[in-house]
PDB file of N, CA and C in Angstrom:
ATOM      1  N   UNK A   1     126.998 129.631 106.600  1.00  0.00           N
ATOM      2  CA  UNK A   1     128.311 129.894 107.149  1.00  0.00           C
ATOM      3  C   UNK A   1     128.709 131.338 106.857  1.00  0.00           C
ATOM      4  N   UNK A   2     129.129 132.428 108.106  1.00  0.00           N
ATOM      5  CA  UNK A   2     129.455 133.510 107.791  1.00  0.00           C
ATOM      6  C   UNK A   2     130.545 133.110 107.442  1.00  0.00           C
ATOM      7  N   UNK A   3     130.417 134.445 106.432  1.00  0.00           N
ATOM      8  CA  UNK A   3     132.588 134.922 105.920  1.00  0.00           C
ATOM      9  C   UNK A   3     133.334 135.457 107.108  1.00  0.00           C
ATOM     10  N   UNK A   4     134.724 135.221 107.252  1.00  0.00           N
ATOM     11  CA  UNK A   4     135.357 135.789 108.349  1.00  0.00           C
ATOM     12  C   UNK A   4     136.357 136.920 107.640  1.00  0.00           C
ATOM     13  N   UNK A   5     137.249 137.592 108.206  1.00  0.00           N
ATOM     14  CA  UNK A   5     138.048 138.128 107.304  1.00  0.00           C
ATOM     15  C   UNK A   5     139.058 137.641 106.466  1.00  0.00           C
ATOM     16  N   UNK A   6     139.602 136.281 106.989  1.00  0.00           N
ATOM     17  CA  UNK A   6     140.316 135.761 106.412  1.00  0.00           C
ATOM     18  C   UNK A   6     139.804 134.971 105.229  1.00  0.00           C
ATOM     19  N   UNK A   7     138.351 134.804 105.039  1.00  0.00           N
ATOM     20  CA  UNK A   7     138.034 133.856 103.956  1.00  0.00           C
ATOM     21  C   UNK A   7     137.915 135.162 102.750  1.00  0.00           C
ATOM     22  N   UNK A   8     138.517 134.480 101.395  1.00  0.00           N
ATOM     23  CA  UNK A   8     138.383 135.609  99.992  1.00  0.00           C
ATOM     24  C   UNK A   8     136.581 135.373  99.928  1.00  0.00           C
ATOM     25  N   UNK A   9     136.324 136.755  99.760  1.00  0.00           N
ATOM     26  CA  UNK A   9     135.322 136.699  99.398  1.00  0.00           C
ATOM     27  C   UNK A   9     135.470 136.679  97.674  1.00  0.00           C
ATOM     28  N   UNK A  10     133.820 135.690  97.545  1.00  0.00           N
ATOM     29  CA  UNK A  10     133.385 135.854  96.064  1.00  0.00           C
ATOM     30  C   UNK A  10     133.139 136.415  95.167  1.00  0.00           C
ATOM     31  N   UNK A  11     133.936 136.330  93.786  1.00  0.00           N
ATOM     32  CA  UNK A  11     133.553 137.203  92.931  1.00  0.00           C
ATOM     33  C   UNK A  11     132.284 138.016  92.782  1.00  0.00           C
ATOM     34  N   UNK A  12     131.683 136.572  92.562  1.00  0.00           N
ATOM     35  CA  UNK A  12     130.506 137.073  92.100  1.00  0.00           C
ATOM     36  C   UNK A  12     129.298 138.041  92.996  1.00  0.00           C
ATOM     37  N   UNK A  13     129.580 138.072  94.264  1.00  0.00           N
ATOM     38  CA  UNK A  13     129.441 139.034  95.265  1.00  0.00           C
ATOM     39  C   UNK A  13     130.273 140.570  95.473  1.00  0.00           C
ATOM     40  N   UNK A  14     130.524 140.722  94.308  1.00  0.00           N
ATOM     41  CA  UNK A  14     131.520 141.815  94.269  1.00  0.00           C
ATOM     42  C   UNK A  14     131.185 142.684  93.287  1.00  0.00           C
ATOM     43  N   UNK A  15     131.300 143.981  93.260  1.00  0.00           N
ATOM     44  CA  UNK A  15     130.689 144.919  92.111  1.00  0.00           C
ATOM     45  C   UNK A  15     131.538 144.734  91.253  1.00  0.00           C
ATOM     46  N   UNK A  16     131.964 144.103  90.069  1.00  0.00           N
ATOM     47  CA  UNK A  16     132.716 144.732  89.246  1.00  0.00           C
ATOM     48  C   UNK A  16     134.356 143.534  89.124  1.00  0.00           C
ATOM     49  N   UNK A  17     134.465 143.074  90.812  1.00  0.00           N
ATOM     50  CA  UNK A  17     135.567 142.476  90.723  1.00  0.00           C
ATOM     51  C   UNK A  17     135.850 141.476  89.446  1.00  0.00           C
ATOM     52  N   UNK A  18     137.412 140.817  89.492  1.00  0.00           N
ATOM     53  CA  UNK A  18     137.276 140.133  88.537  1.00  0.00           C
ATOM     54  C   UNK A  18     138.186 138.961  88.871  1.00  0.00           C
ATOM     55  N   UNK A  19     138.434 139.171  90.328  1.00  0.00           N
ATOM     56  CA  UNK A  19     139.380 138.089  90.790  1.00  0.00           C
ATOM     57  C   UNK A  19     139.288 138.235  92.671  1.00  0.00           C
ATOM     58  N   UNK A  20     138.995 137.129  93.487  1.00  0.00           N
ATOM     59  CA  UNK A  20     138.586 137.658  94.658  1.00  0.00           C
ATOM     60  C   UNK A  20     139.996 138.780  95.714  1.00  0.00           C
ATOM     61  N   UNK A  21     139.399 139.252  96.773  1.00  0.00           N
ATOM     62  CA  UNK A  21     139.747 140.007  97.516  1.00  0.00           C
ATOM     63  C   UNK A  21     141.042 139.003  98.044  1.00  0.00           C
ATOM     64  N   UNK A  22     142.168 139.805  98.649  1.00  0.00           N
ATOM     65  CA  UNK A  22     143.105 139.444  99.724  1.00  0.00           C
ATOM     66  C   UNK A  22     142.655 139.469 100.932  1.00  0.00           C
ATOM     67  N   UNK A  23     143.838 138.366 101.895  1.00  0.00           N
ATOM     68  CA  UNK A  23     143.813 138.341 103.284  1.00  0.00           C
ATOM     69  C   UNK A  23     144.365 139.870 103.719  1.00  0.00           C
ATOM     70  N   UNK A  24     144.351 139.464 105.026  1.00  0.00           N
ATOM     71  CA  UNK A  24     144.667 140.484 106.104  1.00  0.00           C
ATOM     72  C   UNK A  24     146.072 141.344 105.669  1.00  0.00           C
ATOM     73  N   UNK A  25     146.779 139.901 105.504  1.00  0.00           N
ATOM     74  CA  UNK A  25     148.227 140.212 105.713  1.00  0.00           C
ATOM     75  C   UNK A  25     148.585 141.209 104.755  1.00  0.00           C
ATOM     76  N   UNK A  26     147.852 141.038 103.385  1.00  0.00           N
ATOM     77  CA  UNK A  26     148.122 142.364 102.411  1.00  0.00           C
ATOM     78  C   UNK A  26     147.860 143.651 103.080  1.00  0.00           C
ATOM     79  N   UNK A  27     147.134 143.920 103.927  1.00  0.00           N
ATOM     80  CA  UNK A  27     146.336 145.204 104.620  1.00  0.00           C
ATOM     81  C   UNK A  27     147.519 145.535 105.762  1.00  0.00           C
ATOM     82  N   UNK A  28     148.015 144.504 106.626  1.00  0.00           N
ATOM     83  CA  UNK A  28     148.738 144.646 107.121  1.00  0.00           C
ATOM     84  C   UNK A  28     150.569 145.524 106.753  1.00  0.00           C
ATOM     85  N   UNK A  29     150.717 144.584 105.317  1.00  0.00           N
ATOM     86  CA  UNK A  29     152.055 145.166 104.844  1.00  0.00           C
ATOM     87  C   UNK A  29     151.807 146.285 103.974  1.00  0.00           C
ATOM     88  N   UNK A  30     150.536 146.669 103.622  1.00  0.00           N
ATOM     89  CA  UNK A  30     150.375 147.945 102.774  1.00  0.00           C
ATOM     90  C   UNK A  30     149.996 149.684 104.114  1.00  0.00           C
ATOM     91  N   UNK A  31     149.938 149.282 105.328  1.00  0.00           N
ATOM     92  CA  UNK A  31     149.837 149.922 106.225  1.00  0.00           C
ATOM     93  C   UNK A  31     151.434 149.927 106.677  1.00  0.00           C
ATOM     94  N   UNK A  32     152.267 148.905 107.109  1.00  0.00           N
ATOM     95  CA  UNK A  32     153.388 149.236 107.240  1.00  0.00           C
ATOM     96  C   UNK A  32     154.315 149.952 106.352  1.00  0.00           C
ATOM     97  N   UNK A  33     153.954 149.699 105.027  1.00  0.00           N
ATOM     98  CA  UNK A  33     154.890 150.417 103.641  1.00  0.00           C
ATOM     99  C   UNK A  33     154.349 151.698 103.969  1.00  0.00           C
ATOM    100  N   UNK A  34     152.814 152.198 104.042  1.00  0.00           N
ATOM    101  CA  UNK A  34     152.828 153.366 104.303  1.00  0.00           C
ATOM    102  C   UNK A  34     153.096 154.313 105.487  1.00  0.00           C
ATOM    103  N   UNK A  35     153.464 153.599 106.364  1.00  0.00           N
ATOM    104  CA  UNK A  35     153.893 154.313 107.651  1.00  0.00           C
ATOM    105  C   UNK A  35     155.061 154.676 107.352  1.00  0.00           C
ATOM    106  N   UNK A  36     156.336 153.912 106.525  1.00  0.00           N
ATOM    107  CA  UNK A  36     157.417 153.855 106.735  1.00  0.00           C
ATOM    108  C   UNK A  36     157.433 155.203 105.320  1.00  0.00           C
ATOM    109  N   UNK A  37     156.734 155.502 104.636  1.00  0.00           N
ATOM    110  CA  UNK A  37     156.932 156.768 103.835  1.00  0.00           C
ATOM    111  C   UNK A  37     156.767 157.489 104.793  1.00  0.00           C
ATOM    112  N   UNK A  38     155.895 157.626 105.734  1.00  0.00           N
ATOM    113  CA  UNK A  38     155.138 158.900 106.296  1.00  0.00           C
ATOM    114  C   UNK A  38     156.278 158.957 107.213  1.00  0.00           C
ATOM    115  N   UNK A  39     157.129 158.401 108.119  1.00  0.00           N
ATOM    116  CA  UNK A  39     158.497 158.404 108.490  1.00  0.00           C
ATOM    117  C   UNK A  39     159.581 159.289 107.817  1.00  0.00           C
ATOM    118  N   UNK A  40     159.812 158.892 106.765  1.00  0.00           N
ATOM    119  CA  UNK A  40     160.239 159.645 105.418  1.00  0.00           C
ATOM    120  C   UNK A  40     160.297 160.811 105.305  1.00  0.00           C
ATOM    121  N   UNK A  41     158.838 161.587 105.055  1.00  0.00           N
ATOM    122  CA  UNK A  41     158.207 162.486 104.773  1.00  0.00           C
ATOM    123  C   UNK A  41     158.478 163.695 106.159  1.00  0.00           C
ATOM    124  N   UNK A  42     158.238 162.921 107.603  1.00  0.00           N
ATOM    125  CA  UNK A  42     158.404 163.727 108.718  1.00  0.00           C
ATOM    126  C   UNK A  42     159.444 164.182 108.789  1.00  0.00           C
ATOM    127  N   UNK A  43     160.592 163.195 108.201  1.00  0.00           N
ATOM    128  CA  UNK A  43     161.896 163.478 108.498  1.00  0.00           C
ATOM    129  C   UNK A  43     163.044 164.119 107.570  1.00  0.00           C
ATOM    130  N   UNK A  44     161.208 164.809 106.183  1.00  0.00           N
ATOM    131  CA  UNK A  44     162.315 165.893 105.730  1.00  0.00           C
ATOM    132  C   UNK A  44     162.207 167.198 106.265  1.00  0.00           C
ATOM    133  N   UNK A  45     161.192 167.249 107.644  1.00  0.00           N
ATOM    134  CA  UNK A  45     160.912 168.598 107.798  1.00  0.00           C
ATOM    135  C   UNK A  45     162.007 168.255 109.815  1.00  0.00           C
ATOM    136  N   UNK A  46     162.065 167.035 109.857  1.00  0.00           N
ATOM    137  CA  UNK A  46     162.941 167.106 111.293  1.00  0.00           C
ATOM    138  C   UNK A  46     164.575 167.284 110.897  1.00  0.00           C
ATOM    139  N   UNK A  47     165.072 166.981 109.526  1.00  0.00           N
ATOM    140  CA  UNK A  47     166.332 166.803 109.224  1.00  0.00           C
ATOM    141  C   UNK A  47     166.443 167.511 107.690  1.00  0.00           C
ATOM    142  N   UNK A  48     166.118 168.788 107.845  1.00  0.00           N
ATOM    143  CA  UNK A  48     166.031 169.373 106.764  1.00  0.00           C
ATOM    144  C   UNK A  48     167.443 169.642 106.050  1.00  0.00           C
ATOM    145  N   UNK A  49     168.724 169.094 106.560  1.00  0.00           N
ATOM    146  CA  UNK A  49     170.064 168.963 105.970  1.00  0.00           C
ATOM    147  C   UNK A  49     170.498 167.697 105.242  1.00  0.00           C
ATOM    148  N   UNK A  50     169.429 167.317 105.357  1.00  0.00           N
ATOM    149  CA  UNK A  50     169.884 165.499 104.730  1.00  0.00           C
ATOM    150  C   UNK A  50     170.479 165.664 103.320  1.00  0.00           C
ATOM    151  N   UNK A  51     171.040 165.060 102.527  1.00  0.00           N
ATOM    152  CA  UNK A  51     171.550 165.654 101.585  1.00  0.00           C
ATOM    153  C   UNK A  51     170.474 165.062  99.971  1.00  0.00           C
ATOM    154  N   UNK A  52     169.319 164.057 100.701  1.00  0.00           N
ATOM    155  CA  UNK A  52     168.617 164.423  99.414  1.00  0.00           C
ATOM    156  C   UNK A  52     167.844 164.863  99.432  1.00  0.00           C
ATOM    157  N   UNK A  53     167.479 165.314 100.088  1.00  0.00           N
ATOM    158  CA  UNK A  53     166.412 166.362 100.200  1.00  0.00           C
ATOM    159  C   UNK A  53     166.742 167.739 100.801  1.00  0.00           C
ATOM    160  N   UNK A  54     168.066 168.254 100.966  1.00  0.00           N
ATOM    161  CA  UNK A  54     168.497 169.667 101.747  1.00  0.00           C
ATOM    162  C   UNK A  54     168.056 170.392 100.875  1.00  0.00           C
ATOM    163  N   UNK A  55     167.281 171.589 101.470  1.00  0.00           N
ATOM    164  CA  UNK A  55     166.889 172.643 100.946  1.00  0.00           C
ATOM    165  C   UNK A  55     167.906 173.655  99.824  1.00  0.00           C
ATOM    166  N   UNK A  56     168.962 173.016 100.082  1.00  0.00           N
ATOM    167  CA  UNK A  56     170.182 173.810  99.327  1.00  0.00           C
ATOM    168  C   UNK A  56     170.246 173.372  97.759  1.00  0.00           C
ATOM    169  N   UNK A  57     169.807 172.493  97.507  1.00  0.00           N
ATOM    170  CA  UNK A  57     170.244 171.775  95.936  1.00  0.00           C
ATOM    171  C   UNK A  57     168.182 171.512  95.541  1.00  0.00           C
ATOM    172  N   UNK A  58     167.377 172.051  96.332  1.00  0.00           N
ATOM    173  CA  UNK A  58     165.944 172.660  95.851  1.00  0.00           C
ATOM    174  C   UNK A  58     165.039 171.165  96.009  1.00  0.00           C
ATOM    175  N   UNK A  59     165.702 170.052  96.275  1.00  0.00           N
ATOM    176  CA  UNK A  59     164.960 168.774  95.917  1.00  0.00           C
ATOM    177  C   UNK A  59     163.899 168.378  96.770  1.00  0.00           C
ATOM    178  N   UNK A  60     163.740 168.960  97.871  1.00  0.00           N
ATOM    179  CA  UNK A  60     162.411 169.006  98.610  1.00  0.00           C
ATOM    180  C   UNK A  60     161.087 168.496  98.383  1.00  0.00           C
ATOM    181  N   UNK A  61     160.517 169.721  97.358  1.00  0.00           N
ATOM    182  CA  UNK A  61     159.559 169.543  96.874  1.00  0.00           C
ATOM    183  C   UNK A  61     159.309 168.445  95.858  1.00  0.00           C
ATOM    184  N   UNK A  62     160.208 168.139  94.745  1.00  0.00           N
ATOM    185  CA  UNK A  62     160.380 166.801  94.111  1.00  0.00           C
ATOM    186  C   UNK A  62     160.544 165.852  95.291  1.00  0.00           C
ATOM    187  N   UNK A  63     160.706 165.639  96.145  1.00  0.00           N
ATOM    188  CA  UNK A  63     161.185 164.209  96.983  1.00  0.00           C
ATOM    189  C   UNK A  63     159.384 164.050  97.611  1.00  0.00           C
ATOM    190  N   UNK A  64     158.674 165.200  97.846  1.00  0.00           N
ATOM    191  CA  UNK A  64     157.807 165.204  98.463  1.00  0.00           C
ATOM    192  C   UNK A  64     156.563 164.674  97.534  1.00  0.00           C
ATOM    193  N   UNK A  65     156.746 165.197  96.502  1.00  0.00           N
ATOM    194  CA  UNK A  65     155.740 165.156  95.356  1.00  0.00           C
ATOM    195  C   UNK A  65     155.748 163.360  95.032  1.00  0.00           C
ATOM    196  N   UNK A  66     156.836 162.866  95.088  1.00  0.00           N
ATOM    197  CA  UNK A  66     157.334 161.577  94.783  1.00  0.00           C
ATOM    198  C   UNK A  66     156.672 160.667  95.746  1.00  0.00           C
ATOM    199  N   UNK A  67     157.022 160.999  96.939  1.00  0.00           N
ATOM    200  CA  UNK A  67     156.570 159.904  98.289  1.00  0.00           C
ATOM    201  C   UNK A  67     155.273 160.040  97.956  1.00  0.00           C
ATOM    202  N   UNK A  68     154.586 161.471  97.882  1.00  0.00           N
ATOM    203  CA  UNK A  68     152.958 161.515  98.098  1.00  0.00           C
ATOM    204  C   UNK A  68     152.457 160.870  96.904  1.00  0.00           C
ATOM    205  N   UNK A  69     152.891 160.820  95.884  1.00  0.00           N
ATOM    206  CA  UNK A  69     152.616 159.760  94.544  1.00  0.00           C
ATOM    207  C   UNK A  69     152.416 158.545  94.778  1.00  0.00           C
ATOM    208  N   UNK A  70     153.269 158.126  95.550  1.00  0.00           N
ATOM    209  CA  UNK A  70     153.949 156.550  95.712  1.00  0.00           C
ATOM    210  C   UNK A  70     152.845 156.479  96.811  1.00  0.00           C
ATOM    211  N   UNK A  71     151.970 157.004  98.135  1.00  0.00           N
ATOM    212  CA  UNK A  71     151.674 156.953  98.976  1.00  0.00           C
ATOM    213  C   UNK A  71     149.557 156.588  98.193  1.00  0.00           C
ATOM    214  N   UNK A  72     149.506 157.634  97.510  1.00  0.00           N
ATOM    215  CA  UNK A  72     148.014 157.798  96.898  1.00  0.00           C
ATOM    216  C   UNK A  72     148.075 156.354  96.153  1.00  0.00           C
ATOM    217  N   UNK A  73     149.002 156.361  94.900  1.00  0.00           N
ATOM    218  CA  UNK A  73     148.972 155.359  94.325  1.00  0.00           C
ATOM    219  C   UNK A  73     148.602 153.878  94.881  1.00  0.00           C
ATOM    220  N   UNK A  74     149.282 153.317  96.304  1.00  0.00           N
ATOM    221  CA  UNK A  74     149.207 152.321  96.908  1.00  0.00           C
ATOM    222  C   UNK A  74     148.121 152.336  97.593  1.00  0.00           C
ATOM    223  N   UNK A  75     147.520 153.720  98.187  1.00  0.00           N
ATOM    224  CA  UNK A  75     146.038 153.588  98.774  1.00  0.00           C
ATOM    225  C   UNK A  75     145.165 153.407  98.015  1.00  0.00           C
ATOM    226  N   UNK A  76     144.773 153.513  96.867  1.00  0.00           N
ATOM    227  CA  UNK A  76     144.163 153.531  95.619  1.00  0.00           C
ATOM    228  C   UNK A  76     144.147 151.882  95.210  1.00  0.00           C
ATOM    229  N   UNK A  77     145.624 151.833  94.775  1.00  0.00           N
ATOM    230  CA  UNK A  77     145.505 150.472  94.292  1.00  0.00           C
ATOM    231  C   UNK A  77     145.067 149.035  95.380  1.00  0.00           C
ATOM    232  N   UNK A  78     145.433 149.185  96.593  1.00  0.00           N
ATOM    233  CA  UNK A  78     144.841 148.447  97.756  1.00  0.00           C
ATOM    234  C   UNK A  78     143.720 148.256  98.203  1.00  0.00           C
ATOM    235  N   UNK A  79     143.372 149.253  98.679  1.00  0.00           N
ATOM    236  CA  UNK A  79     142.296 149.729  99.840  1.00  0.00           C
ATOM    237  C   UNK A  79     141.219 150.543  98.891  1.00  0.00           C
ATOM    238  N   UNK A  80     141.296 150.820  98.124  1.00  0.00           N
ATOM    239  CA  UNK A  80     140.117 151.090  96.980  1.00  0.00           C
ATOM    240  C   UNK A  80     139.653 149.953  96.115  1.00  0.00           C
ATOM    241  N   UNK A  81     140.460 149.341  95.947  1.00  0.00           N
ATOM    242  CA  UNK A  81     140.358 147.602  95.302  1.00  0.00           C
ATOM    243  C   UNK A  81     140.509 147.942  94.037  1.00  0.00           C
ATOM    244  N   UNK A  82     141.357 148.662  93.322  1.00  0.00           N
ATOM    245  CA  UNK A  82     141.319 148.868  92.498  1.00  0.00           C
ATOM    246  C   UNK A  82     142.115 147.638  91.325  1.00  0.00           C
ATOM    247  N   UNK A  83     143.089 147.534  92.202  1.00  0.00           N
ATOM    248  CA  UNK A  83     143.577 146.095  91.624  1.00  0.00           C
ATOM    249  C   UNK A  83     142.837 144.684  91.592  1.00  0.00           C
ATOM    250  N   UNK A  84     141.304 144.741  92.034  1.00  0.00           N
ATOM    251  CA  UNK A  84     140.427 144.056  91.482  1.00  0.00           C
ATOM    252  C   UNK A  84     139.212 144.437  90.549  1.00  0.00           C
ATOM    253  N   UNK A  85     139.321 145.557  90.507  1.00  0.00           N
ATOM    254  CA  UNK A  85     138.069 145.838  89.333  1.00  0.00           C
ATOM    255  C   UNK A  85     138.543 145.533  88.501  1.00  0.00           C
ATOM    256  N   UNK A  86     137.739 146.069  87.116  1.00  0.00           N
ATOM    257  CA  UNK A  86     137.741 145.986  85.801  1.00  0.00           C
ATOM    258  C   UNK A  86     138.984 146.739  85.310  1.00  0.00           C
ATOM    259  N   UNK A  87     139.955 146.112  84.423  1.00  0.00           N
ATOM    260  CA  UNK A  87     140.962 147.531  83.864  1.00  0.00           C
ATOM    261  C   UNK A  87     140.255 148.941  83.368  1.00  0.00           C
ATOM    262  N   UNK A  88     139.280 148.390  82.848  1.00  0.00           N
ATOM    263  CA  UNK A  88     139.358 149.985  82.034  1.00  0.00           C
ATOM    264  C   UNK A  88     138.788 150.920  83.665  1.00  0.00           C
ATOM    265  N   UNK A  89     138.035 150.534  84.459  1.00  0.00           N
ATOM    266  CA  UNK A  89     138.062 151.417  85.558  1.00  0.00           C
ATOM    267  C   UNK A  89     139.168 151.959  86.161  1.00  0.00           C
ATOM    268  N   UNK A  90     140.017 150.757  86.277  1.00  0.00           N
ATOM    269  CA  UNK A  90     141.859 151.188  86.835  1.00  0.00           C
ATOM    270  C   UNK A  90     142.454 152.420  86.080  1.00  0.00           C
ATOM    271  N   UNK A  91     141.880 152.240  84.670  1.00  0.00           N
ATOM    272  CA  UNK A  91     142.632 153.257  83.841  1.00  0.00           C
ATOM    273  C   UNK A  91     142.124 154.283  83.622  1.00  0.00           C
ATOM    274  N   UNK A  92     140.527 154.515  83.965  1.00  0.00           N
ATOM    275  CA  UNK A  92     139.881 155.699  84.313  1.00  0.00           C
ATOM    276  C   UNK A  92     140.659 156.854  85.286  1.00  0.00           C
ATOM    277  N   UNK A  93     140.694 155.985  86.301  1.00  0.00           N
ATOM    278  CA  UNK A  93     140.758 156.452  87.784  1.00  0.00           C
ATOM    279  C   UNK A  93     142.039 156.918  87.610  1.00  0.00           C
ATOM    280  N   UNK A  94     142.772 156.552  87.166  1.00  0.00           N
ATOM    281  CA  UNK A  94     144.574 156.634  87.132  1.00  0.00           C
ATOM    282  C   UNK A  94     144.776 157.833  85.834  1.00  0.00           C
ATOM    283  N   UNK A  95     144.552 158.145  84.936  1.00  0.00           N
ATOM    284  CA  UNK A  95     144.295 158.779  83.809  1.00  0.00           C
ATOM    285  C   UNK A  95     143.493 160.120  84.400  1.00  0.00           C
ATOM    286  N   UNK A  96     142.689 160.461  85.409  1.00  0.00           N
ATOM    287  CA  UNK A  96     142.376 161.940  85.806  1.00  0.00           C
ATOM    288  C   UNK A  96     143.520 161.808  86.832  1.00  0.00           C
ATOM    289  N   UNK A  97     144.168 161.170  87.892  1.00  0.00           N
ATOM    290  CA  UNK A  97     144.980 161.479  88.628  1.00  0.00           C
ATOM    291  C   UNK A  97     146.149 162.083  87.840  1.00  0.00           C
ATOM    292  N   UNK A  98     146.649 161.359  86.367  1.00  0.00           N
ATOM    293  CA  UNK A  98     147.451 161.910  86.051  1.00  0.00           C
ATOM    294  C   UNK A  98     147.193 163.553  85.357  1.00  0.00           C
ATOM    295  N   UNK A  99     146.044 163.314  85.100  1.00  0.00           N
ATOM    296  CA  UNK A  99     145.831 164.881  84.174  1.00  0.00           C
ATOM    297  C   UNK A  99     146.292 165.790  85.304  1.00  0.00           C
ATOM    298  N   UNK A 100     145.488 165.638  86.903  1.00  0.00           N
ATOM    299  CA  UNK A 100     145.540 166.788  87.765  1.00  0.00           C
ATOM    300  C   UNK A 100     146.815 166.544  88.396  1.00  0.00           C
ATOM    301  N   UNK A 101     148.043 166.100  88.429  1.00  0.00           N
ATOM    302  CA  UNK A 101     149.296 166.034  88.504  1.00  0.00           C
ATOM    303  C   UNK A 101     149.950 167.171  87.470  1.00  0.00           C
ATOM    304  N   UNK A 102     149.538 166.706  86.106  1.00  0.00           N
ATOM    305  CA  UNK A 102     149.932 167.479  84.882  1.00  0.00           C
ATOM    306  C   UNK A 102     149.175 168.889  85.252  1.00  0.00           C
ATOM    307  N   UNK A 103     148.158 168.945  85.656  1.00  0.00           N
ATOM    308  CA  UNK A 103     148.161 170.493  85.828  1.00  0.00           C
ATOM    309  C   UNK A 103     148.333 171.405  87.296  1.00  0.00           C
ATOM    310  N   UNK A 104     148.775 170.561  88.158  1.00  0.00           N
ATOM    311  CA  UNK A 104     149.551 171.055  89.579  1.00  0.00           C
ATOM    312  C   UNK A 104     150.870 171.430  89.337  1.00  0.00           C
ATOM    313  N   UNK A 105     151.588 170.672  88.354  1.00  0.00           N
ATOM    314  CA  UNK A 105     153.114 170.947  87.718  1.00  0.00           C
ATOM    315  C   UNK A 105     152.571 172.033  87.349  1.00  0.00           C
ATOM    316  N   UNK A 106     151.952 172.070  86.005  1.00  0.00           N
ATOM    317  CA  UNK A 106     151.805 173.557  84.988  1.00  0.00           C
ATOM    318  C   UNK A 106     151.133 175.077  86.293  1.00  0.00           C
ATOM    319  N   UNK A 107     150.112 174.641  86.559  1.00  0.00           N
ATOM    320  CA  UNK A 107     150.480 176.003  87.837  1.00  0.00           C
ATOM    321  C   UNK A 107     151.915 176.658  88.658  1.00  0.00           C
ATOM    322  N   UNK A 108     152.750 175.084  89.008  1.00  0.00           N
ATOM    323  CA  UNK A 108     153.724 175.795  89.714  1.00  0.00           C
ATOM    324  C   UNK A 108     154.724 176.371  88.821  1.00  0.00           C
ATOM    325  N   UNK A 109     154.887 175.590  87.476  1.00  0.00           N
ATOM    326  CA  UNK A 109     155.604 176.692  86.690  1.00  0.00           C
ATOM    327  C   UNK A 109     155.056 177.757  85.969  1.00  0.00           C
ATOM    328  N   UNK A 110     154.136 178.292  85.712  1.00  0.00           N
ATOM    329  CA  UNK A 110     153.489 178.928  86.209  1.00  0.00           C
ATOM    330  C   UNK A 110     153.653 180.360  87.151  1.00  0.00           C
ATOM    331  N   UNK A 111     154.049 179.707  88.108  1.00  0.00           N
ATOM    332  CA  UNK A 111     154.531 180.847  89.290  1.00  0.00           C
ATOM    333  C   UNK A 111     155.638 180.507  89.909  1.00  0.00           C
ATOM    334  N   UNK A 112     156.681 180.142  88.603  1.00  0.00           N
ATOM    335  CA  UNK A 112     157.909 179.658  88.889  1.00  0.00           C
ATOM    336  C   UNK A 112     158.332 179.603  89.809  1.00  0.00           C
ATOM    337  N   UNK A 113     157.914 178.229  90.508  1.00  0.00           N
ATOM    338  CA  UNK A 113     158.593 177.369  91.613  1.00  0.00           C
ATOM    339  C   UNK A 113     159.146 176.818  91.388  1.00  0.00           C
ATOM    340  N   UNK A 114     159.877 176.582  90.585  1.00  0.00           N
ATOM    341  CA  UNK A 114     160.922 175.528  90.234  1.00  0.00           C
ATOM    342  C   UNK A 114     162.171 176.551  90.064  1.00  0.00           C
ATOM    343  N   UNK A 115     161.867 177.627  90.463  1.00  0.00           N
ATOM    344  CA  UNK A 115     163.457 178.815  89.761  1.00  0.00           C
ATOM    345  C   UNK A 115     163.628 179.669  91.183  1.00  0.00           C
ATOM    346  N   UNK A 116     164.513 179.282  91.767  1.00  0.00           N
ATOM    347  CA  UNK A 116     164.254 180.169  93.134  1.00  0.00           C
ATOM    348  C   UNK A 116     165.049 181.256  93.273  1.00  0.00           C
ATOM    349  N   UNK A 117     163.968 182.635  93.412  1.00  0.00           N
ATOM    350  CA  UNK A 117     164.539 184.174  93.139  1.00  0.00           C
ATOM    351  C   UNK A 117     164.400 184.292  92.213  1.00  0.00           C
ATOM    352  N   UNK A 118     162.988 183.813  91.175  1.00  0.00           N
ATOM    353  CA  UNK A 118     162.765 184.502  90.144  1.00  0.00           C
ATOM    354  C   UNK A 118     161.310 184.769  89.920  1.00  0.00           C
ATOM    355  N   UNK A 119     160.698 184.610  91.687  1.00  0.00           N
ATOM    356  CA  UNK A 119     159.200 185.113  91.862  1.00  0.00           C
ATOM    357  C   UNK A 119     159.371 186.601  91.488  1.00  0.00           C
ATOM    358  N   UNK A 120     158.949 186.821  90.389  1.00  0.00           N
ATOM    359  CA  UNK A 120     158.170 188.199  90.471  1.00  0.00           C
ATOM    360  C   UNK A 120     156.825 188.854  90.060  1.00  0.00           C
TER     361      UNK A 120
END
């Protein structure tokens, strides 16, 4: 009997897993959550007056940094299966994302982006 998509596949057919795979419908609502950021995201560069994100009070780049967090994180944890491997892999994988976060911050201050009119 083939597997269809809807049947969980078996652990034990799985590299590493430790609990079987989800249906569709997870794939389905983790594609809609991410459309509806990427909505978000378009519409800080179509409505650049919005007031949490207006370029006037600098929050832009924090609002952006945030969605794209929230956006990797859920592709990662979904669609990489990461929420079925092994923890200590989860905490591998998640533990360099955070280092190179920690040093994308330290560059931009750095070349103080966070202080505007005090590039010199």
């Amino acid at each position: 009997m083939a597997l269809t998509s809807h049947d969980e596949i078996p652990t034990d057919v799985l590299d590493g897993a430790v609990k079987p795979y989800s249906r569709d419908k997870v794939y389905v609502l983790t594609a809609l959550f991410l459309a509806a950021i990427t909505v978000v995201e378009v519409l800080t560069y179509t409505m650049p007056d919005f007031p949490l994100w207006s370029h006037d009070n600098n929050m832009i780049i924090p609002a952006l940094m945030i969605m794209m967090a929230v956006k990797f994180f859920t592709v990662a944890y979904i669609f990489m299966h990461l929420k079925f491997d092994k923890p200590i892999l989860t905490w591998v994988f998640y533990s360099g994302l955070v280092l190179a976060v920690l040093v994308y911050i330290a560059v931009l201050s750095a070349f103080r982006i966070w202080w505007p009119g005090e590039h010199t």
